[in-house]
Protein backbone atom coordinates (compact mmCIF):
# COMPACT_ATOMS: atom_id res chain seq x y z
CA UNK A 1 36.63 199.51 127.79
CA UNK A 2 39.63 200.19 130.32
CA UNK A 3 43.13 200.64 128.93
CA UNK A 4 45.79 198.94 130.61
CA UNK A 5 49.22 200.28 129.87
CA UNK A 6 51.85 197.67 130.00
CA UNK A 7 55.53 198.65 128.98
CA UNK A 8 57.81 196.31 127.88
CA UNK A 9 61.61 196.58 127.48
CA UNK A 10 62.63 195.45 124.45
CA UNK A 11 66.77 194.34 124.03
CA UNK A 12 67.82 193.84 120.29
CA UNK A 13 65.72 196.17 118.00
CA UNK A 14 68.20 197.13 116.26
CA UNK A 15 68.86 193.73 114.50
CA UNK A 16 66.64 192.63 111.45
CA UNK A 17 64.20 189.93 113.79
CA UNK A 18 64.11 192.38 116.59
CA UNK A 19 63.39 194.87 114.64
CA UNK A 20 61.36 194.02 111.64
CA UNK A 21 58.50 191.14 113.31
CA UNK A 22 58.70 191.73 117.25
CA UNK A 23 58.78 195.47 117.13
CA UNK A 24 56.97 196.89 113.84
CA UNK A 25 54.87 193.58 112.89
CA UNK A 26 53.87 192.85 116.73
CA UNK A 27 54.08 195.25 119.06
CA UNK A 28 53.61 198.39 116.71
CA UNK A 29 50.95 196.06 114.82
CA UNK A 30 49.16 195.74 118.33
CA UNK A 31 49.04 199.30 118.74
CA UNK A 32 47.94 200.06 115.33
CA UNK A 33 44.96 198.09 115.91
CA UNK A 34 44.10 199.61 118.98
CA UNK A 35 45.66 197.31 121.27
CA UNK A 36 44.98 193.72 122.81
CA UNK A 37 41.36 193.21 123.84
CA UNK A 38 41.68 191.00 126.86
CA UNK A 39 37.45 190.01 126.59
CA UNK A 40 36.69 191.15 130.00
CA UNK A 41 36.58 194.60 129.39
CA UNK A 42 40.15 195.38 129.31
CA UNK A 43 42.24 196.24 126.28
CA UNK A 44 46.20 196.37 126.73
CA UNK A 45 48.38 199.07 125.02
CA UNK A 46 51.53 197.60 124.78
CA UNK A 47 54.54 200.23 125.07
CA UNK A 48 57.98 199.91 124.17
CA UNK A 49 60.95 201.06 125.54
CA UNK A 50 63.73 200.29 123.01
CA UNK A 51 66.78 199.10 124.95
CA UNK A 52 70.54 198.44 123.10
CA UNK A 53 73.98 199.29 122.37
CA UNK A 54 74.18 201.89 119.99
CA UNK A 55 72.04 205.12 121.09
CA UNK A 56 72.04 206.34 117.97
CA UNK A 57 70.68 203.53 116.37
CA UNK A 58 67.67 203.23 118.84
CA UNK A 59 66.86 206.72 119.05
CA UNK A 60 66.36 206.77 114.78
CA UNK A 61 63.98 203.87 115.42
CA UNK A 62 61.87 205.77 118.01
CA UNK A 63 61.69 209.23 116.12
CA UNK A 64 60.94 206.83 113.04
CA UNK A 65 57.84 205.31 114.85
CA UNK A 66 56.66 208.41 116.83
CA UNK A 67 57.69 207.14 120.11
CA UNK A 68 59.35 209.83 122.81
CA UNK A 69 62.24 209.80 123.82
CA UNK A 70 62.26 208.61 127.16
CA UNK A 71 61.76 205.26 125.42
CA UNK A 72 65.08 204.89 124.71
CA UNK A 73 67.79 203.24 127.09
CA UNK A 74 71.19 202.07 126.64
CA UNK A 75 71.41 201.53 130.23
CA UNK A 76 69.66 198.12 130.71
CA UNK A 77 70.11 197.96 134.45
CA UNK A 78 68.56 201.05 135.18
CA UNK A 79 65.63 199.92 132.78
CA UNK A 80 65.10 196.85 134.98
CA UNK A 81 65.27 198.80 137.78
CA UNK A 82 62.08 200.89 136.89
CA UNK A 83 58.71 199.51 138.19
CA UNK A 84 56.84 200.69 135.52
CA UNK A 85 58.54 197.76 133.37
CA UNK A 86 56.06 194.78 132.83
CA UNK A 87 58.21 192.92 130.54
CA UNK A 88 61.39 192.30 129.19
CA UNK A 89 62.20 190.84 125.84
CA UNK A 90 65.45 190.10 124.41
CA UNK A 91 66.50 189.47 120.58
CA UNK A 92 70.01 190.14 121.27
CA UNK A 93 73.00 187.81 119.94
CA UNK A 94 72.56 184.38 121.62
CA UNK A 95 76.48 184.91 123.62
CA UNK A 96 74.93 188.28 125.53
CA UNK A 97 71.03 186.48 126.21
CA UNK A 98 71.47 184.09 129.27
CA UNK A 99 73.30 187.00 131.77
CA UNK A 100 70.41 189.60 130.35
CA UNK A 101 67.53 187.59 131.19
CA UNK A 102 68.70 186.48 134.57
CA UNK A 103 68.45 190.21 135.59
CA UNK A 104 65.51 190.68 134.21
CA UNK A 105 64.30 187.72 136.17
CA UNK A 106 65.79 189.08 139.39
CA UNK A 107 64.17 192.38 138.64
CA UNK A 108 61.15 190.00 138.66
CA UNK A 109 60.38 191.15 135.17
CA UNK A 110 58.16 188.51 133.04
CA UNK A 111 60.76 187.45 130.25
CA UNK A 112 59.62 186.63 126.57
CA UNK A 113 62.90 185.99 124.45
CA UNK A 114 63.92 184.86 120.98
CA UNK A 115 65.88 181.60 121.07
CA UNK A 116 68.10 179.97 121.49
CA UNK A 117 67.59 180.88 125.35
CA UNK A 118 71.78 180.35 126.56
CA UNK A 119 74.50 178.60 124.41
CA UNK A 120 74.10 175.69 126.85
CA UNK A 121 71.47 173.14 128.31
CA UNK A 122 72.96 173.97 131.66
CA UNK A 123 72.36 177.36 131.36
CA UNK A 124 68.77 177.21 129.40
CA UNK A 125 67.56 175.07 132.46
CA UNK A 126 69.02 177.43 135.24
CA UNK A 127 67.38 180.13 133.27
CA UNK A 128 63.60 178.44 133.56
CA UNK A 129 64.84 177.32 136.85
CA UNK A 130 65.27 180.75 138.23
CA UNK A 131 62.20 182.47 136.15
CA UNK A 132 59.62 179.31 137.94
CA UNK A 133 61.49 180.14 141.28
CA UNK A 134 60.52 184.01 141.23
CA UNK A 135 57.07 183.53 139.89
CA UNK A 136 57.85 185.03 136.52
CA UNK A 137 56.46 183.95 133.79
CA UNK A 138 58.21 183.37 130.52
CA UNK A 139 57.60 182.92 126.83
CA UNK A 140 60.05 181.80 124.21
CA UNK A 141 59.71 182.65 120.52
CA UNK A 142 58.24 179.48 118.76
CA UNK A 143 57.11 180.91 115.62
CA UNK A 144 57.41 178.16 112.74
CA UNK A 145 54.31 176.66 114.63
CA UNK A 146 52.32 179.90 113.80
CA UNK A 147 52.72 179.87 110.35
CA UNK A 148 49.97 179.70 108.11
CA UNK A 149 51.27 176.29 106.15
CA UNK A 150 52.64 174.63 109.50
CA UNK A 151 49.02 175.57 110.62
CA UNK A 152 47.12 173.60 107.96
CA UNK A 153 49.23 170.86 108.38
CA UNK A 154 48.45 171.07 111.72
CA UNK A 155 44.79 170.85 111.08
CA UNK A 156 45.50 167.32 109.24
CA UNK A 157 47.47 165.88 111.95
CA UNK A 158 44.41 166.85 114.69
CA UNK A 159 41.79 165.40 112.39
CA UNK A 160 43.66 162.58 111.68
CA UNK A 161 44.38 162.41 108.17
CA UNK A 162 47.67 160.59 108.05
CA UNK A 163 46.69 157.47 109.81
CA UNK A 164 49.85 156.30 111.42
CA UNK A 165 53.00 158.88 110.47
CA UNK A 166 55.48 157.10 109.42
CA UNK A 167 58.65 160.23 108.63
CA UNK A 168 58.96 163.40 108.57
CA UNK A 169 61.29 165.00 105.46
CA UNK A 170 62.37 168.70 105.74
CA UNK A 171 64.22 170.85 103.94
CA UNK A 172 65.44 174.24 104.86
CA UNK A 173 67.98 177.30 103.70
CA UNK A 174 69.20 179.03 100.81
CA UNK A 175 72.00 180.63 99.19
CA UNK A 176 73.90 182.79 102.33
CA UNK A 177 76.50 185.00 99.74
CA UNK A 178 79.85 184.95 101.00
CA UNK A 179 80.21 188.79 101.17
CA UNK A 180 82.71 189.60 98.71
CA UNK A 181 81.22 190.39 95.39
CA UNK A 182 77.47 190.05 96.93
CA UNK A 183 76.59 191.19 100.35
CA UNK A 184 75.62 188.37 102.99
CA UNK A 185 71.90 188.08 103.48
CA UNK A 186 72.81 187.29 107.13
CA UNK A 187 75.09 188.77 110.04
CA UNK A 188 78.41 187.65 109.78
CA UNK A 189 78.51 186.79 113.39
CA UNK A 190 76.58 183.49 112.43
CA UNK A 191 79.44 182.03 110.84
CA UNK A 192 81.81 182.22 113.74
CA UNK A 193 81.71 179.80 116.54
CA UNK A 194 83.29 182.16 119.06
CA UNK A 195 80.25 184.12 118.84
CA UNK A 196 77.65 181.99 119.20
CA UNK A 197 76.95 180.98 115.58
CA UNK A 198 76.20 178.26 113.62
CA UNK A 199 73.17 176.53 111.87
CA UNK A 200 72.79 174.14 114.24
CA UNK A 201 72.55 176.59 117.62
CA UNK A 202 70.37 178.45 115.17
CA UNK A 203 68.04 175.58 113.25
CA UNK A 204 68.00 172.74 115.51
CA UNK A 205 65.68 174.91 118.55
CA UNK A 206 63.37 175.62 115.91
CA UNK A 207 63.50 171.97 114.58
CA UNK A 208 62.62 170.95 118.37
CA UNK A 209 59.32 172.45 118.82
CA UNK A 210 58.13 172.08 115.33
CA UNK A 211 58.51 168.26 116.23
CA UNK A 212 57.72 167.71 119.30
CA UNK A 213 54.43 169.99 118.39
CA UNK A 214 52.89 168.71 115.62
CA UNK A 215 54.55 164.74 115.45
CA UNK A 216 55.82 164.01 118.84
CA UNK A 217 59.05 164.54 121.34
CA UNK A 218 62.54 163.97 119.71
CA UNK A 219 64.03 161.03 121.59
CA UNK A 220 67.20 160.90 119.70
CA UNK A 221 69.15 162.37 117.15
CA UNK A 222 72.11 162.12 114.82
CA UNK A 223 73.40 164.67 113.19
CA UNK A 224 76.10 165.66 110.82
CA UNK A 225 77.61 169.16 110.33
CA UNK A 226 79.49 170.90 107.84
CA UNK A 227 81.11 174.20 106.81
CA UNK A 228 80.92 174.20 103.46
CA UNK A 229 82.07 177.80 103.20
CA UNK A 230 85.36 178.11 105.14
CA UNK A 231 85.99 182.07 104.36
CA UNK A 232 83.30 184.70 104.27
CA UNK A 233 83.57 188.33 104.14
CA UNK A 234 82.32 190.62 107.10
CA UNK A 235 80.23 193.63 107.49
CA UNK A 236 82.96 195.76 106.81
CA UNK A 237 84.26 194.09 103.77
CA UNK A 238 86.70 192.67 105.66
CA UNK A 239 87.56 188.17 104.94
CA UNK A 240 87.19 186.35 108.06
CA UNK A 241 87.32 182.80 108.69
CA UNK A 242 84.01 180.93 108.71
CA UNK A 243 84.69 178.23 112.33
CA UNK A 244 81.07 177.43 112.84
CA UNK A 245 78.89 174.87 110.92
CA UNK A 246 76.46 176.77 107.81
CA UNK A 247 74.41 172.89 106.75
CA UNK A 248 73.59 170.33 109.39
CA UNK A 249 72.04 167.16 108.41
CA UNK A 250 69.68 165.42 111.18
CA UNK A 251 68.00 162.43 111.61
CA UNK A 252 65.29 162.22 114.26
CA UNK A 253 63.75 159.39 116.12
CA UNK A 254 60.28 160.61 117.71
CA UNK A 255 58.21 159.33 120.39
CA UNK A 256 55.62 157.31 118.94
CA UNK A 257 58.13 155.55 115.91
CA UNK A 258 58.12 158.27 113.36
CA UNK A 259 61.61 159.35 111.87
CA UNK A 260 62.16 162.50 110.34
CA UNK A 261 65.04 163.33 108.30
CA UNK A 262 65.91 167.28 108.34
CA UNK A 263 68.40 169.14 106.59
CA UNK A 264 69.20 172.83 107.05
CA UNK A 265 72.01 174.84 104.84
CA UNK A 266 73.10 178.11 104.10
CA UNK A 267 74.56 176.61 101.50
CA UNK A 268 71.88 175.76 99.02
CA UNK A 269 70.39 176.73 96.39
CA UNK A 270 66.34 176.65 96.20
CA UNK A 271 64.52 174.34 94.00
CA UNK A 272 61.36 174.29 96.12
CA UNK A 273 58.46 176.19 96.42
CA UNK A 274 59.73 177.42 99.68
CA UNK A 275 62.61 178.13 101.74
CA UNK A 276 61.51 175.18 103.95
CA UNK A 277 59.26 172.33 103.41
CA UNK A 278 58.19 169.35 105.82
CA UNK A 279 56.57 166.56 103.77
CA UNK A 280 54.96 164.01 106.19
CA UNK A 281 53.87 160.60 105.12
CA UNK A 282 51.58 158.15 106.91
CA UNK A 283 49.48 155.29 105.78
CA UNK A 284 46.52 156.89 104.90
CA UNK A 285 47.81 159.95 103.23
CA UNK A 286 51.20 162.48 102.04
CA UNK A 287 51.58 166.12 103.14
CA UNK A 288 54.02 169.33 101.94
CA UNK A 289 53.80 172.07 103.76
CA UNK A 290 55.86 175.45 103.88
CA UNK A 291 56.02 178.57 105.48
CA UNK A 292 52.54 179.76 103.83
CA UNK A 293 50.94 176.81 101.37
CA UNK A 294 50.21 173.10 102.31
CA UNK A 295 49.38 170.21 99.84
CA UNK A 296 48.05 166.97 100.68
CA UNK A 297 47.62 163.56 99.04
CA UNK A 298 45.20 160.74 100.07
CA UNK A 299 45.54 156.84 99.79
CA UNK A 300 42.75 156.83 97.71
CA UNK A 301 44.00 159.63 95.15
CA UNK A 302 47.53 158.03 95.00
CA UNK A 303 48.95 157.29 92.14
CA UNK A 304 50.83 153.72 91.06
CA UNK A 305 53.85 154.60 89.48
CA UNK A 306 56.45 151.58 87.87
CA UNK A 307 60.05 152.10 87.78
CA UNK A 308 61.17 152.34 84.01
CA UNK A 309 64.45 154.29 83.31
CA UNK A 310 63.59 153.69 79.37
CA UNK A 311 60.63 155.48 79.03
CA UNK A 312 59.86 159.46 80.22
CA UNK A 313 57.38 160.02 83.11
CA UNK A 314 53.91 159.01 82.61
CA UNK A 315 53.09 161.30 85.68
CA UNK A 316 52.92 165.24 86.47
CA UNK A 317 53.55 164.07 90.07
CA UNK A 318 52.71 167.71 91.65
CA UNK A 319 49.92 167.80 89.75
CA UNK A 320 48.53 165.15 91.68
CA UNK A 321 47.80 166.80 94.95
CA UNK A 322 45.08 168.70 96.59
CA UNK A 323 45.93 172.31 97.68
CA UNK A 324 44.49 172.78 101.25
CA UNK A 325 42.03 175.81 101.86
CA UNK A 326 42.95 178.71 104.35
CA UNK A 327 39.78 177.94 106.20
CA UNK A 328 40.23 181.21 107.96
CA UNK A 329 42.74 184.49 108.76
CA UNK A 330 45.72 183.65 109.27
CA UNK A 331 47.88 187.01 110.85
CA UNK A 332 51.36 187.46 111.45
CA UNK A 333 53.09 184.57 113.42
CA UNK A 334 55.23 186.48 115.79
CA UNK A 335 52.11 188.52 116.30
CA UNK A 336 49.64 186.00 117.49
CA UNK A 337 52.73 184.74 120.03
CA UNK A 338 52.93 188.08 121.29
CA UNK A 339 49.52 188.37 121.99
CA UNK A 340 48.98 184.78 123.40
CA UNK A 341 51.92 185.17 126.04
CA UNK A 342 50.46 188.73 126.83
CA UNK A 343 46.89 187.42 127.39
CA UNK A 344 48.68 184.65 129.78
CA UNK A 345 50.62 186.92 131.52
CA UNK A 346 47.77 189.60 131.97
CA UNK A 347 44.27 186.91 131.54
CA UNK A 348 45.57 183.59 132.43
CA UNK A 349 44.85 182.13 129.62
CA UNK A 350 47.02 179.23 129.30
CA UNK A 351 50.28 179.05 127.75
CA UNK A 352 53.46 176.27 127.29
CA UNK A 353 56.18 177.30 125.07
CA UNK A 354 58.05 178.72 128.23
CA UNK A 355 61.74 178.99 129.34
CA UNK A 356 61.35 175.03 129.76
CA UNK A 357 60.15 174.33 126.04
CA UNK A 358 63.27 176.82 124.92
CA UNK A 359 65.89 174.36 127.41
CA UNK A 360 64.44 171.83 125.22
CA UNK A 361 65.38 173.40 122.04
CA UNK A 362 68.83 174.16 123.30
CA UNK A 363 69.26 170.74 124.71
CA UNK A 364 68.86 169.09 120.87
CA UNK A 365 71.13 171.37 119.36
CA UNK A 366 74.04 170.37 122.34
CA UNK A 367 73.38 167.04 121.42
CA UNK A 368 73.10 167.58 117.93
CA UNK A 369 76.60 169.09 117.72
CA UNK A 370 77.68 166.39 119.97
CA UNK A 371 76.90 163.75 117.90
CA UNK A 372 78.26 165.19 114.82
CA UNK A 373 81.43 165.46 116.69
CA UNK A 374 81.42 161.75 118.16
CA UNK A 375 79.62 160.34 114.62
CA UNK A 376 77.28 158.57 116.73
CA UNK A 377 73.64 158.26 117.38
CA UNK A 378 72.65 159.98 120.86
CA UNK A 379 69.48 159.29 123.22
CA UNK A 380 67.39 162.50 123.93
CA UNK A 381 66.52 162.57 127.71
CA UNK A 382 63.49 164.31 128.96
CA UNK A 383 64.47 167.45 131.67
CA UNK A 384 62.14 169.22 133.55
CA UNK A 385 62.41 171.70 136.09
């Protein structure tokens, strides 16, 4: 076997997703294993330099994972500049991602990025515009997709279980605390438009792709938007007022006829197996699925209930459906991203969830936002590059 070292900037480490599944459950994981066999007698060994802000911050992370200290930078310019960089990834705050990756593109750096890819359509499309241009390629964080229940439901979709899909049903969030008596589970920077937040910017990219995957593109949506909390407390202890949206409420026309119905709060509390759940009906059979576990329901097994308000149930409904099997391994979701978009970047092997599919992601949320604002329904357009 030949090792292939391939170093890859990494902007954002310091935050929980940056640090926590792209650097200790990915790239570290990669490592751990003994790196990314390519099949051709080549194994990458992925090596991060940890790129930020806060010096401090990044160079407790490094002595924390054993890696020297020359793989630390707050200078991200100078980090671009080096030719030994392969890759750059980014899991910064949305307001500070669009101007980083364009100079990693000019640097002609390969980009792989969390979402959303810019606060605007205009800007996500310049962005996979310019990366297409230099001959860069680019990967944008899809994971939902990956998971192990969005996986099996997967599996019934390809072999055709559902007949014709009629909706999709999803329900996602839970209880965000406000920060005074309770710490927030979240950054308070989410709850303030000014900087980019909101559960819409947030939700609706990830809403996009796990559509237009596994049920077909979103050709229009309507969307309403609340903030049901108007004052949280920051970081600091500190009351602030809450100016973007924390629940959205979507409905979604799909290519194909099906219409799925999401909604997405950080102001909910779970009575669900999960923290989200898609069930999908079609005319041939039901499906749940969440982040790990998927249950599914057949014509043939379904039940005939009759509305009677006078009696109790005569049903355990969720009794009534078939758990379905792992069928195989399933490993950590940012993980097997990582190591598809570094096996297309370094083996060819083919890839689509590029700067393109994030534009797409951004582009729903716009619209989503917009047509909360105009209470109207609003036509999805295709875009390419």
């Amino acid at each position: 076997m030949t090792r292939k070292t391939v170093r890859i900037a990494m902007n954002g480490v310091t935050g929980r997703m940056g640090y926590r599944q792209h650097l200790v459950r990915s790239i570290l994981a990669i490592r751990e294993q003994g790196g990314l066999d390519l099949g051709d007698g080549t194994v990458l060994w992925p090596e991060p330099v940890l790129v930020g802000r806060r010096e401090p911050a990044l160079r407790e992370i490094a002595d924390r994972h054993g890696l020297p200290a020359g793989h630390v930078s707050t200078d991200l310019a100078a980090v671009l500049a080096d030719p030994t960089i392969d890759i750059y990834f980014d899991a910064q705050v949305t307001s500070a991602r669009e101007g980083a990756i364009r100079l990693a593109v000019a640097a002609g750096k390969h980009v792989y990025t969390e979402k959303p890819t810019a606060t605007g359509l205009a800007g996500a499309l310049e962005l996979a515009r310019l990366a297409h241009a230099r001959g860069v390629r680019s990967g944008v964080v899809q994971d939902k997709i990956f998971l192990p229940g969005l996986l099996k439901l997967k599996r019934l979709v390809d072999g055709g279980f559902f007949g014709r899909i009629l909706s999709v049903r999803g329900e996602f969030g839970y209880w965000v605390f406000e920060g005074d008596w309770q710490p927030g589970q979240r950054p308070s920077w989410n709850y303030r438009a000014q900087d980019g937040g909101g559960i819409v910017v947030d939700m609706f990219p990830h809403w996009e792709y796990v559509l237009h995957e596994l049920f077909g593109r979103v050709t229009s949506v309507q969307a309403l938007t609340a903030t049901h909390v108007p004052q949280r407390w920051d970081e600091n202890g500190k009351p602030y007022d809450a100016t973007a949206d924390d629940a959205a409420y979507g409905i979604f026309e799909l290519d194909g006829g099906a219409v799925a119905q999401i909604n997405s709060s950080w102001a909910v509390r779970v009575n669900r197996d999960e923290l989200v759940e898609f069930q999908v009906d079609g005319t041939e059979g039901s499906a749940v699925a969440g982040l790990r576990n998927c249950r599914a329901q057949h014509r043939s097994a379904t039940p005939k209930p009759v509305w009677n308000p006078d009696i109790p149930a005569t049903y355990a409904f969720r009794e009534q459906w078939q758990e379905i099997p792992d069928n195989t391994d399933f490993d950590n979701g940012f993980k097997a991203q990582w190591e598809l978009f570094l096996k297309h970047v370094y083996a060819d092997a083919p890839y689509h969830w590029d700067l393109l599919a994030g534009a797409r992601g951004v582009q729903l949320a716009e619209l989503g936002l917009k047509s909360s604002a105009q209470g109207r329904r609003i036509d999805v357009p295709e875009i390419s590059l």
